[in-house]
PDB file of N, CA and C in Angstrom:
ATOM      1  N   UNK A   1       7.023 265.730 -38.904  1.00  0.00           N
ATOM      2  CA  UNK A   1       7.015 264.669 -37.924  1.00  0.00           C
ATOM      3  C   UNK A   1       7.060 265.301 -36.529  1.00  0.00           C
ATOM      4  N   UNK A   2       6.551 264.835 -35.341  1.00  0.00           N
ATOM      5  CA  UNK A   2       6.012 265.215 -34.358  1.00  0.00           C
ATOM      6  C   UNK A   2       7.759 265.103 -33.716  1.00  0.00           C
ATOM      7  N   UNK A   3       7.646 266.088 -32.630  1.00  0.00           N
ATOM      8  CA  UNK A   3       9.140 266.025 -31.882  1.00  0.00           C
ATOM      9  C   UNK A   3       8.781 265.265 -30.363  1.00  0.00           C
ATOM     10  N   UNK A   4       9.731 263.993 -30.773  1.00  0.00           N
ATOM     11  CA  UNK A   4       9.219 262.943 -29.448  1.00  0.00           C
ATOM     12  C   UNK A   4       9.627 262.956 -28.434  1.00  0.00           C
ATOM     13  N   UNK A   5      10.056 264.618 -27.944  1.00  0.00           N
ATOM     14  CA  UNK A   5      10.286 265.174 -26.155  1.00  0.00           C
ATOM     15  C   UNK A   5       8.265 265.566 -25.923  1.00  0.00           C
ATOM     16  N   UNK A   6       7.562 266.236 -27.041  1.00  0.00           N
ATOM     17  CA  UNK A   6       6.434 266.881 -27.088  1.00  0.00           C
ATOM     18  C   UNK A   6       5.344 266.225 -27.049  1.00  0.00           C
ATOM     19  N   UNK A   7       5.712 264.861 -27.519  1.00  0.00           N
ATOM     20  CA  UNK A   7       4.734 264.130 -28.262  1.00  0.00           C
ATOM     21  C   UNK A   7       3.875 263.247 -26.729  1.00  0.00           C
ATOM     22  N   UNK A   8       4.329 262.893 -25.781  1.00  0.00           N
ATOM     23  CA  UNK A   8       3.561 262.470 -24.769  1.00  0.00           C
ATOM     24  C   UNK A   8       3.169 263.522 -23.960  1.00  0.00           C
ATOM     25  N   UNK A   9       3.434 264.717 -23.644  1.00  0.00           N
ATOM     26  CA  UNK A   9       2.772 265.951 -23.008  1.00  0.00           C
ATOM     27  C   UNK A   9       1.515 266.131 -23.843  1.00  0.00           C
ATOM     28  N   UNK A  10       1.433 265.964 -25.338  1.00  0.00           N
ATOM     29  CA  UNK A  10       0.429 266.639 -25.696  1.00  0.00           C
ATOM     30  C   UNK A  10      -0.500 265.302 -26.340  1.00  0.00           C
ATOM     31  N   UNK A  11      -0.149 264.349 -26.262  1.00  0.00           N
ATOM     32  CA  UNK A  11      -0.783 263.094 -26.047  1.00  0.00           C
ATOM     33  C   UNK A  11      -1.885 263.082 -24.288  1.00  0.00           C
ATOM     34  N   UNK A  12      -0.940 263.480 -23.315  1.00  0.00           N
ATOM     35  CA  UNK A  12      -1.535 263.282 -22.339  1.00  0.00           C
ATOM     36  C   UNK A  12      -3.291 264.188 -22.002  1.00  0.00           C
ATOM     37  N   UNK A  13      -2.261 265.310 -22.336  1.00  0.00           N
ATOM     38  CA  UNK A  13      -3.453 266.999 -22.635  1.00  0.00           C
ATOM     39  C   UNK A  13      -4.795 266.396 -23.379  1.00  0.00           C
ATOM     40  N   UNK A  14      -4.745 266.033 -24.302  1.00  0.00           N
ATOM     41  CA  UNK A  14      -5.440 265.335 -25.295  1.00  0.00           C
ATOM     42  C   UNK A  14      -6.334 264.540 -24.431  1.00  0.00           C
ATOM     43  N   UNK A  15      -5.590 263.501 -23.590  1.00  0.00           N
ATOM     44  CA  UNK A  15      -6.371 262.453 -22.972  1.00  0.00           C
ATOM     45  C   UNK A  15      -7.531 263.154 -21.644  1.00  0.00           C
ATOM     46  N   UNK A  16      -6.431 264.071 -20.997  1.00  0.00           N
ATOM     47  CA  UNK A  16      -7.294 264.642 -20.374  1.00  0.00           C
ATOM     48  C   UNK A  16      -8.738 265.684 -20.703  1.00  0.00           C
ATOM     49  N   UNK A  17      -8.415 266.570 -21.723  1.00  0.00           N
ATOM     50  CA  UNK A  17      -9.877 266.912 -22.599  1.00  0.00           C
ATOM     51  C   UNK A  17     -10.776 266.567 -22.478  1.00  0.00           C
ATOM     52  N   UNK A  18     -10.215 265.283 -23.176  1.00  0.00           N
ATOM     53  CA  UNK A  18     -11.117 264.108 -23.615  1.00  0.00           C
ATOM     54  C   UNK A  18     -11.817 263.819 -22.459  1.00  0.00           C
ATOM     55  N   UNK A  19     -11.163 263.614 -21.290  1.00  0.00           N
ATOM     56  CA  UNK A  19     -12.340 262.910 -20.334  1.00  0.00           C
ATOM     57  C   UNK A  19     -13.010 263.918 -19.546  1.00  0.00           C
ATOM     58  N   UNK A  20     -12.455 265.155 -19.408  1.00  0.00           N
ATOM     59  CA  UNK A  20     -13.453 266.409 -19.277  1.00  0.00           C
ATOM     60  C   UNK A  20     -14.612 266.466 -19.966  1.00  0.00           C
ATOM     61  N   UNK A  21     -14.026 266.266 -21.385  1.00  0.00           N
ATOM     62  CA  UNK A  21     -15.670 266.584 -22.551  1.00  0.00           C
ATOM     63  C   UNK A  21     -16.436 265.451 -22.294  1.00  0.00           C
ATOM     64  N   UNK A  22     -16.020 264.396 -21.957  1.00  0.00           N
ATOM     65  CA  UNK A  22     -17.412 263.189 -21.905  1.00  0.00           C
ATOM     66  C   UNK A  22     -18.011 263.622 -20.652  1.00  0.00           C
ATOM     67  N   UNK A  23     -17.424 263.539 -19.897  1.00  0.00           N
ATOM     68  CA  UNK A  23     -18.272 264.583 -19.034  1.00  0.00           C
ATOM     69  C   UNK A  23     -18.726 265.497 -18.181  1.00  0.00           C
ATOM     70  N   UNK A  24     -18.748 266.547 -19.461  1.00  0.00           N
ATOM     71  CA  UNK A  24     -19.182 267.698 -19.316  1.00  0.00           C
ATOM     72  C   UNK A  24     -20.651 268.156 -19.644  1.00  0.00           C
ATOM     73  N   UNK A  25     -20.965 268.645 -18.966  1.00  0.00           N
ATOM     74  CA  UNK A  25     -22.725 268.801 -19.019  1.00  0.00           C
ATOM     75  C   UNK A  25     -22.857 270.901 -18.695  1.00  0.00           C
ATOM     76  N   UNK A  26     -22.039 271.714 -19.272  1.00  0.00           N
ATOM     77  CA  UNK A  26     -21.967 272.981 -19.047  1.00  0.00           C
ATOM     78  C   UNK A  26     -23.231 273.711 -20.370  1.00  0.00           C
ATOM     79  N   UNK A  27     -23.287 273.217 -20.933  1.00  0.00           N
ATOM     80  CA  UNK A  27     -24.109 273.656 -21.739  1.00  0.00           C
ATOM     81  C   UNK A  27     -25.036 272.578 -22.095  1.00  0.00           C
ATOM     82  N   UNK A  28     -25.992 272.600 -20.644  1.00  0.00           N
ATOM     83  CA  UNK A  28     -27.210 272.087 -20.658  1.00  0.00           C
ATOM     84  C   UNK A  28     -28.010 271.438 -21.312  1.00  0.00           C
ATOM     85  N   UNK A  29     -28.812 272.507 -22.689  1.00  0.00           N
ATOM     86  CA  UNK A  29     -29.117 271.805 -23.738  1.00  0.00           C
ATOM     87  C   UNK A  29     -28.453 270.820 -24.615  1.00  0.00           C
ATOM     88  N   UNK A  30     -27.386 271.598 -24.908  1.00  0.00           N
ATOM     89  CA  UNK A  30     -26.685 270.490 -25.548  1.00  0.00           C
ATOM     90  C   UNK A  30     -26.445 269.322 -25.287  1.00  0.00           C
ATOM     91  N   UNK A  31     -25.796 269.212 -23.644  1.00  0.00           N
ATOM     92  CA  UNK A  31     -25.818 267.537 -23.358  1.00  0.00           C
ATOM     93  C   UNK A  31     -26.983 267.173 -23.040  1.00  0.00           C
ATOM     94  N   UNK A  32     -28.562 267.639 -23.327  1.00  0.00           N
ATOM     95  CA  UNK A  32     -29.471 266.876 -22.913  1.00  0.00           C
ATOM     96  C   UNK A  32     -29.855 266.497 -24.246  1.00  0.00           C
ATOM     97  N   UNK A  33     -29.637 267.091 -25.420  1.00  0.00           N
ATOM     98  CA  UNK A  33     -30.006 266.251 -26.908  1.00  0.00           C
ATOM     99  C   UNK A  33     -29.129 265.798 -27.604  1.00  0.00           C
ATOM    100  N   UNK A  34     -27.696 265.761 -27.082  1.00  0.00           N
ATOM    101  CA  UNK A  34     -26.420 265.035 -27.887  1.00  0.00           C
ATOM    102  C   UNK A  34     -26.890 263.495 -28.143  1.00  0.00           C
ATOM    103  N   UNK A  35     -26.398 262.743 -28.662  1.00  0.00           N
ATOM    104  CA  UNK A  35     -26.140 261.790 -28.303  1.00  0.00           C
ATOM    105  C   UNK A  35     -24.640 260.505 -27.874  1.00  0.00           C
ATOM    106  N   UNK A  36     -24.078 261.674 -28.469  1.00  0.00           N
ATOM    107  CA  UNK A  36     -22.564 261.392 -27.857  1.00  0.00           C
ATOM    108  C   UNK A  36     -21.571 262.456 -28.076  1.00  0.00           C
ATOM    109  N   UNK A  37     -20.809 262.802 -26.958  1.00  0.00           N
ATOM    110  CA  UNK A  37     -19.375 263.633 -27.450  1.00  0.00           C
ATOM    111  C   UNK A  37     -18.825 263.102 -28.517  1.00  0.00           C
ATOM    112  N   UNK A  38     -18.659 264.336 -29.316  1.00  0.00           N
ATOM    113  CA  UNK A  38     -18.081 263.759 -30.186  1.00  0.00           C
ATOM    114  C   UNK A  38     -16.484 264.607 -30.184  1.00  0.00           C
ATOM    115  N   UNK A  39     -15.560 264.073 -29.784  1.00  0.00           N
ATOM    116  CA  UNK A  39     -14.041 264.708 -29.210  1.00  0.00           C
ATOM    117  C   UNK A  39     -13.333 264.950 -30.307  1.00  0.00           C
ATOM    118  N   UNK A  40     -12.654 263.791 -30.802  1.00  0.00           N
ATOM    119  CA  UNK A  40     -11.835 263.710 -32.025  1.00  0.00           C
ATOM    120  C   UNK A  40     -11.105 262.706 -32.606  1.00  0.00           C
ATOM    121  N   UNK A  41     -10.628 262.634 -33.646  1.00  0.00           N
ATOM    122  CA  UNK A  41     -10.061 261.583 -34.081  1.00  0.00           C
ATOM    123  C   UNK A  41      -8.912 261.769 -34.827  1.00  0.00           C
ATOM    124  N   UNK A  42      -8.210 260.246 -35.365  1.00  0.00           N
ATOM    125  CA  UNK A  42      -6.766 260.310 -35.753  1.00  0.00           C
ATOM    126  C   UNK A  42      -6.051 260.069 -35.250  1.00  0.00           C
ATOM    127  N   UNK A  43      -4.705 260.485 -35.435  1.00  0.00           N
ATOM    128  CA  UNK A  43      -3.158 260.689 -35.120  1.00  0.00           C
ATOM    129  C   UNK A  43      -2.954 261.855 -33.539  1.00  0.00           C
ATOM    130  N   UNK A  44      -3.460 261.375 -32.668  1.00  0.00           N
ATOM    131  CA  UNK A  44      -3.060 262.526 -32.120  1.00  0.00           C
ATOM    132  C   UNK A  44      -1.079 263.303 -31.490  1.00  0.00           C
ATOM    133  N   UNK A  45      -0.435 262.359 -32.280  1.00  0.00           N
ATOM    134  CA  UNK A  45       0.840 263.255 -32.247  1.00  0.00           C
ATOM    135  C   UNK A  45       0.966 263.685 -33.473  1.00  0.00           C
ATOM    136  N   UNK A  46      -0.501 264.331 -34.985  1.00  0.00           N
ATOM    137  CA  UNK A  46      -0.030 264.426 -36.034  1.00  0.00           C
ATOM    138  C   UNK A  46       0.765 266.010 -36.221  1.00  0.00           C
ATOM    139  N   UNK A  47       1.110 266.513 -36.801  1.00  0.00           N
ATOM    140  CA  UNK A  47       1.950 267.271 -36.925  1.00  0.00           C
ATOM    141  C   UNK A  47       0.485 268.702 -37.166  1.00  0.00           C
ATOM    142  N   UNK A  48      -0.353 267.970 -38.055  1.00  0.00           N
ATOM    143  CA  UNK A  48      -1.550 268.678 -38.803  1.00  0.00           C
ATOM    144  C   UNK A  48      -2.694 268.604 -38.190  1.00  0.00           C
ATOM    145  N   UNK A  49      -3.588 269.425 -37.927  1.00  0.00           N
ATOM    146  CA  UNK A  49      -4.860 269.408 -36.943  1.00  0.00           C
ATOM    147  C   UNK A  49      -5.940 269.835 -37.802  1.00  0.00           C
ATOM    148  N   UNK A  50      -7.005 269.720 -37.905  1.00  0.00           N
ATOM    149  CA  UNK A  50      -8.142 270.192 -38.205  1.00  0.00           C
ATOM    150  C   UNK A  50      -8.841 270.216 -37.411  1.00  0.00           C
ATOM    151  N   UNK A  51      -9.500 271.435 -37.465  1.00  0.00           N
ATOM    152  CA  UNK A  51     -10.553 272.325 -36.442  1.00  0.00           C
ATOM    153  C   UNK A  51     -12.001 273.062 -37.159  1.00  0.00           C
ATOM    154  N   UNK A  52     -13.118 271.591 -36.632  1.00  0.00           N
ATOM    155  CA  UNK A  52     -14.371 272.223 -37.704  1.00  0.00           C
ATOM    156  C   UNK A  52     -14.912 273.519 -36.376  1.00  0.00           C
ATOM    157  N   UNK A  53     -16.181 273.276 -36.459  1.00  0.00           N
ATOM    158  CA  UNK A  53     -16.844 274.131 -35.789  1.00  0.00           C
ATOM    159  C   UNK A  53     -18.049 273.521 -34.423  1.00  0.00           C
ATOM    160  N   UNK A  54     -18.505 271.997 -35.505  1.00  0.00           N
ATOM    161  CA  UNK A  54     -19.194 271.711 -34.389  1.00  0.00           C
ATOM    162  C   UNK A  54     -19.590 270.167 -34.951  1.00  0.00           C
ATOM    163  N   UNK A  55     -19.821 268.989 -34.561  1.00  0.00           N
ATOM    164  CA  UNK A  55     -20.495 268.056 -34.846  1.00  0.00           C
ATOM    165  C   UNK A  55     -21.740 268.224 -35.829  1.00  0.00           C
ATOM    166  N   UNK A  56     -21.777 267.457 -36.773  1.00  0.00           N
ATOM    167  CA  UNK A  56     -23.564 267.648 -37.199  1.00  0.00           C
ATOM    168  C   UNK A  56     -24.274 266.531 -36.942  1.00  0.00           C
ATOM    169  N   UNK A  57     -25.509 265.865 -37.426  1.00  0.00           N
ATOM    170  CA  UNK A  57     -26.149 265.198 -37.496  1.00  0.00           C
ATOM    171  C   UNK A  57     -25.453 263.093 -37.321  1.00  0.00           C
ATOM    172  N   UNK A  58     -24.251 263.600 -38.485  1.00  0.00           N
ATOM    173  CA  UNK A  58     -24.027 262.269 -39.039  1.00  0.00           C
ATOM    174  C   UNK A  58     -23.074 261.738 -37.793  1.00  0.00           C
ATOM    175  N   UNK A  59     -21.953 262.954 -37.796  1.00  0.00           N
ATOM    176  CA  UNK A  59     -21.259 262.875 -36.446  1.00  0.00           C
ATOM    177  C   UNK A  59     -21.396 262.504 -34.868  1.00  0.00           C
ATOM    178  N   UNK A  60     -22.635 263.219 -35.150  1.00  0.00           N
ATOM    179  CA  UNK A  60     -23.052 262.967 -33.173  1.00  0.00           C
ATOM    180  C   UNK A  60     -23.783 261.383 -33.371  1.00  0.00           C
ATOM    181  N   UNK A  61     -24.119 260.669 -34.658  1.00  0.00           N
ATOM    182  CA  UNK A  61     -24.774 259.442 -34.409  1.00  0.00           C
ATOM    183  C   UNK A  61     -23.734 258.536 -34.247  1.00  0.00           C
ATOM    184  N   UNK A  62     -22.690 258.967 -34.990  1.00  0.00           N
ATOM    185  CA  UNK A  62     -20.889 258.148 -34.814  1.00  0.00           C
ATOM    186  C   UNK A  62     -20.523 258.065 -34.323  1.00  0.00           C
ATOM    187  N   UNK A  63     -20.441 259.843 -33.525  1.00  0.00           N
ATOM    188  CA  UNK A  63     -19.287 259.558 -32.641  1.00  0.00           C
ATOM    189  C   UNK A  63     -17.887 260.048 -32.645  1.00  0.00           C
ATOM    190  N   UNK A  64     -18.025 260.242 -34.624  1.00  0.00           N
ATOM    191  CA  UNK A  64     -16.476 260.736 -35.084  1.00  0.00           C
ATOM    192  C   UNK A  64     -16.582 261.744 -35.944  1.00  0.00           C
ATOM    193  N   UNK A  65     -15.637 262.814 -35.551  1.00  0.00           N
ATOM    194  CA  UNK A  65     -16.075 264.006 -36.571  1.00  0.00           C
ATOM    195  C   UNK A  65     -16.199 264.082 -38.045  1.00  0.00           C
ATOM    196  N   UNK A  66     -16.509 264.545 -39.033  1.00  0.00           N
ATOM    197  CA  UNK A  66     -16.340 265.284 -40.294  1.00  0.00           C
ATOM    198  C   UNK A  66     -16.268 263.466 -40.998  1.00  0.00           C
ATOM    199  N   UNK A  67     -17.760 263.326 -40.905  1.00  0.00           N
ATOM    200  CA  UNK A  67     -18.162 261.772 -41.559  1.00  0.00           C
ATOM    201  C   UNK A  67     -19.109 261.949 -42.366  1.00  0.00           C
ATOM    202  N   UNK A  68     -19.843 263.605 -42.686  1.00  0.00           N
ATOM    203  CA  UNK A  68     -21.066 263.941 -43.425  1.00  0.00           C
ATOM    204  C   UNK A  68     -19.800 263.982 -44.838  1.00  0.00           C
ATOM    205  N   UNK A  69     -20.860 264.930 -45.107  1.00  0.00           N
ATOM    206  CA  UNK A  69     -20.534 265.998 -46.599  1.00  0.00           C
ATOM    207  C   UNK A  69     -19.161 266.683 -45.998  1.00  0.00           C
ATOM    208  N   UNK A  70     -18.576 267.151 -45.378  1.00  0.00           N
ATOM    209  CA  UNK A  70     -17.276 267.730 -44.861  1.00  0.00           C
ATOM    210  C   UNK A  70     -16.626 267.144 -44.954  1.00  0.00           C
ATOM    211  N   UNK A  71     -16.676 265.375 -44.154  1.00  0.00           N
ATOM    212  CA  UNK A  71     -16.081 264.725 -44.236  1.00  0.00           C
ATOM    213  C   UNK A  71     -15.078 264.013 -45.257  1.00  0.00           C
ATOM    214  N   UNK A  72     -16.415 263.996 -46.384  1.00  0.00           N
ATOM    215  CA  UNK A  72     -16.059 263.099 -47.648  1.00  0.00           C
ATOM    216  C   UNK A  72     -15.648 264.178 -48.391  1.00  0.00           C
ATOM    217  N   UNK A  73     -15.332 265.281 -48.541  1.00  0.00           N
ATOM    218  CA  UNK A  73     -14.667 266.341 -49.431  1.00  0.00           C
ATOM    219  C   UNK A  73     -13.596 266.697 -48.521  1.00  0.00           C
ATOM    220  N   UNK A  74     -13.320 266.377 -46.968  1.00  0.00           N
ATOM    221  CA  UNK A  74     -11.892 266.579 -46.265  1.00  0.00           C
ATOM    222  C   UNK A  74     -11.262 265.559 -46.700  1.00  0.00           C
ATOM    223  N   UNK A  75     -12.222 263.911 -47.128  1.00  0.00           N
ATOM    224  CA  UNK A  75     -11.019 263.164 -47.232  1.00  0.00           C
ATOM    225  C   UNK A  75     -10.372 263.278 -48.684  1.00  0.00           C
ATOM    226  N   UNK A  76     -11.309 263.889 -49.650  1.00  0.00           N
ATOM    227  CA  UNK A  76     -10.765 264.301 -51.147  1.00  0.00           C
ATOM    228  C   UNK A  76      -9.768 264.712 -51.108  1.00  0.00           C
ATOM    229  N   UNK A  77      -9.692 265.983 -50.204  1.00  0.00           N
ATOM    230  CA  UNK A  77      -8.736 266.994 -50.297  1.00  0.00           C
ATOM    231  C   UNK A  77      -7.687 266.093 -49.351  1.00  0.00           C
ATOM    232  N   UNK A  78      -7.546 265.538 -48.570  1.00  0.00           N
ATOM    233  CA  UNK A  78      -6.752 264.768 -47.793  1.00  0.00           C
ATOM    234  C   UNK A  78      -5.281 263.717 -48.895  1.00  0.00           C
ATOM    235  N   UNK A  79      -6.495 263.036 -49.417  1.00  0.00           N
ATOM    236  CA  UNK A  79      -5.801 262.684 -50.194  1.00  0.00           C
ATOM    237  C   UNK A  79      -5.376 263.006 -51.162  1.00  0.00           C
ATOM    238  N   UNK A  80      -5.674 264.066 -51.552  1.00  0.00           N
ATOM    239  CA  UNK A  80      -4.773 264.786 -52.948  1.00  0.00           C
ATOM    240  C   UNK A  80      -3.860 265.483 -52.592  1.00  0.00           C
ATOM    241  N   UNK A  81      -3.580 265.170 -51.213  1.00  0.00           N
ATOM    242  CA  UNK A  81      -2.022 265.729 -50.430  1.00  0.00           C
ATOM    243  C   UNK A  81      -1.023 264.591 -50.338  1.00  0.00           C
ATOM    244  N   UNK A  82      -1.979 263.776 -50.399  1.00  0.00           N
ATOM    245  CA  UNK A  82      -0.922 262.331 -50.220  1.00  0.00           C
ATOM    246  C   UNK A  82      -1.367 261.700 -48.649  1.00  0.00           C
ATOM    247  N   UNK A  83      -2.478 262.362 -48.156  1.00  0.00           N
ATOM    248  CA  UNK A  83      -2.653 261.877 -47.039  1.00  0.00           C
ATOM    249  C   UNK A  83      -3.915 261.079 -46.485  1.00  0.00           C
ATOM    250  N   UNK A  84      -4.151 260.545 -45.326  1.00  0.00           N
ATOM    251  CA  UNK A  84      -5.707 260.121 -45.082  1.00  0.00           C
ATOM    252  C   UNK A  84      -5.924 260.266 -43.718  1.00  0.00           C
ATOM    253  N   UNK A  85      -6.797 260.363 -43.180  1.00  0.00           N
ATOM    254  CA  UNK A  85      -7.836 260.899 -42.148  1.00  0.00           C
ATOM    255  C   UNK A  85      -7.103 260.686 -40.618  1.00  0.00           C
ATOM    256  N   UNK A  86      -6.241 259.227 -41.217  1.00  0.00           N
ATOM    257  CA  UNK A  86      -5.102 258.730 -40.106  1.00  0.00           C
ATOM    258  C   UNK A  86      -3.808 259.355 -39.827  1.00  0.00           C
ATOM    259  N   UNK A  87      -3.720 260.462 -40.482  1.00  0.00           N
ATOM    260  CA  UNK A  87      -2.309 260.912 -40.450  1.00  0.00           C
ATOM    261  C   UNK A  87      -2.349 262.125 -39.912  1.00  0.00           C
ATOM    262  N   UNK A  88      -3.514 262.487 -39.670  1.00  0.00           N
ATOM    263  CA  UNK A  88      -4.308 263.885 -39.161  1.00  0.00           C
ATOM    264  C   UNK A  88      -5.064 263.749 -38.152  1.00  0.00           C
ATOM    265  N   UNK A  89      -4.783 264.833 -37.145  1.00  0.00           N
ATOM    266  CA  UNK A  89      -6.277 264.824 -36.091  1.00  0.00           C
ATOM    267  C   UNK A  89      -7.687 265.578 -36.241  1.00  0.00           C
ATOM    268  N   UNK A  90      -8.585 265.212 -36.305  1.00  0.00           N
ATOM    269  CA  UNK A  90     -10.075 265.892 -36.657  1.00  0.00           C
ATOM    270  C   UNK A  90     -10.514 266.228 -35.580  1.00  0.00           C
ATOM    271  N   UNK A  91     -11.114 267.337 -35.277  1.00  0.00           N
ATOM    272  CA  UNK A  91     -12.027 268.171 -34.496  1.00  0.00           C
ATOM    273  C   UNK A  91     -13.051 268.944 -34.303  1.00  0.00           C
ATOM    274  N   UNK A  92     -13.643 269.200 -33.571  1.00  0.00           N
ATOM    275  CA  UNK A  92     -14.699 270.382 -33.626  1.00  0.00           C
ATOM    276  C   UNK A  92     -14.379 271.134 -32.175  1.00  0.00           C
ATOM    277  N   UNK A  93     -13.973 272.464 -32.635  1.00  0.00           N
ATOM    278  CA  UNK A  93     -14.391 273.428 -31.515  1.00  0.00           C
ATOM    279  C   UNK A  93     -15.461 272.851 -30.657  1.00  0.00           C
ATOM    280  N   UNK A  94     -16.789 272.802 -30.699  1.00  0.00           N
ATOM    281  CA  UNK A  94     -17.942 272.563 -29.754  1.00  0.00           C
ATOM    282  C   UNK A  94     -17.629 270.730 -29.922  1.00  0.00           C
ATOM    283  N   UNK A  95     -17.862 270.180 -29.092  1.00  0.00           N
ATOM    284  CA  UNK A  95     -18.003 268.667 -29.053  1.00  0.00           C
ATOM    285  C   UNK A  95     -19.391 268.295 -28.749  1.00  0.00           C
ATOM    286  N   UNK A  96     -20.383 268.839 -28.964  1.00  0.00           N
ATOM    287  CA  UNK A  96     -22.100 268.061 -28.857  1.00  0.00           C
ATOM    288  C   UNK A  96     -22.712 269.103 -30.030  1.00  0.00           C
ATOM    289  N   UNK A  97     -23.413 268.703 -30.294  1.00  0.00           N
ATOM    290  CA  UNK A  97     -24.434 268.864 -31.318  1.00  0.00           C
ATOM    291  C   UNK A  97     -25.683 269.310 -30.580  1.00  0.00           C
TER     292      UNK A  97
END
């Protein structure tokens, strides 16, 4: 469980990212064929993080990470912990496709 002195500092961090990466246009190509940042999702005071590598196809049409084939075998494994997609934050290192 998240420690709730931590939990709005890194709530805030989060928020700010976030509105850096929408927009951010540093790697050119990329934001000229994205079709959306794709940042992250979940719990963001979860205790547990996941960190893919990059948006794919299914993602950048969503919006939300690890919704392909990754997705649906993260949520397998998710739940054979006892957990689901909500109790966790999802990511990608790169946020455009």
């Amino acid at each position: 469980m998240a420690d709730p002195e931590t939990t709005p500092d890194r709530r805030e961090d989060l928020d700010e990212v976030e509105a850096r990466a929408l927009a951010c246009v540093r790697c050119p190509s990329l934001a000229a064929t994205r079709t959306q940042v794709v940042f992250g999702s979940g719990d963001r005071d979860a205790d547990l993080f996941f960190v893919g590598e990059a948006p794919g196809a299914d993602e950048d049409a969503r919006g939300v990470p690890f919704v392909g084939r990754a997705g649906r075998l993260l949520g397998e494994l998710l739940a054979g912990i006892g957990l689901q997609r909500e109790d966790v934050f999802i990511a990608n290192v790169l946020k455009c496709r």
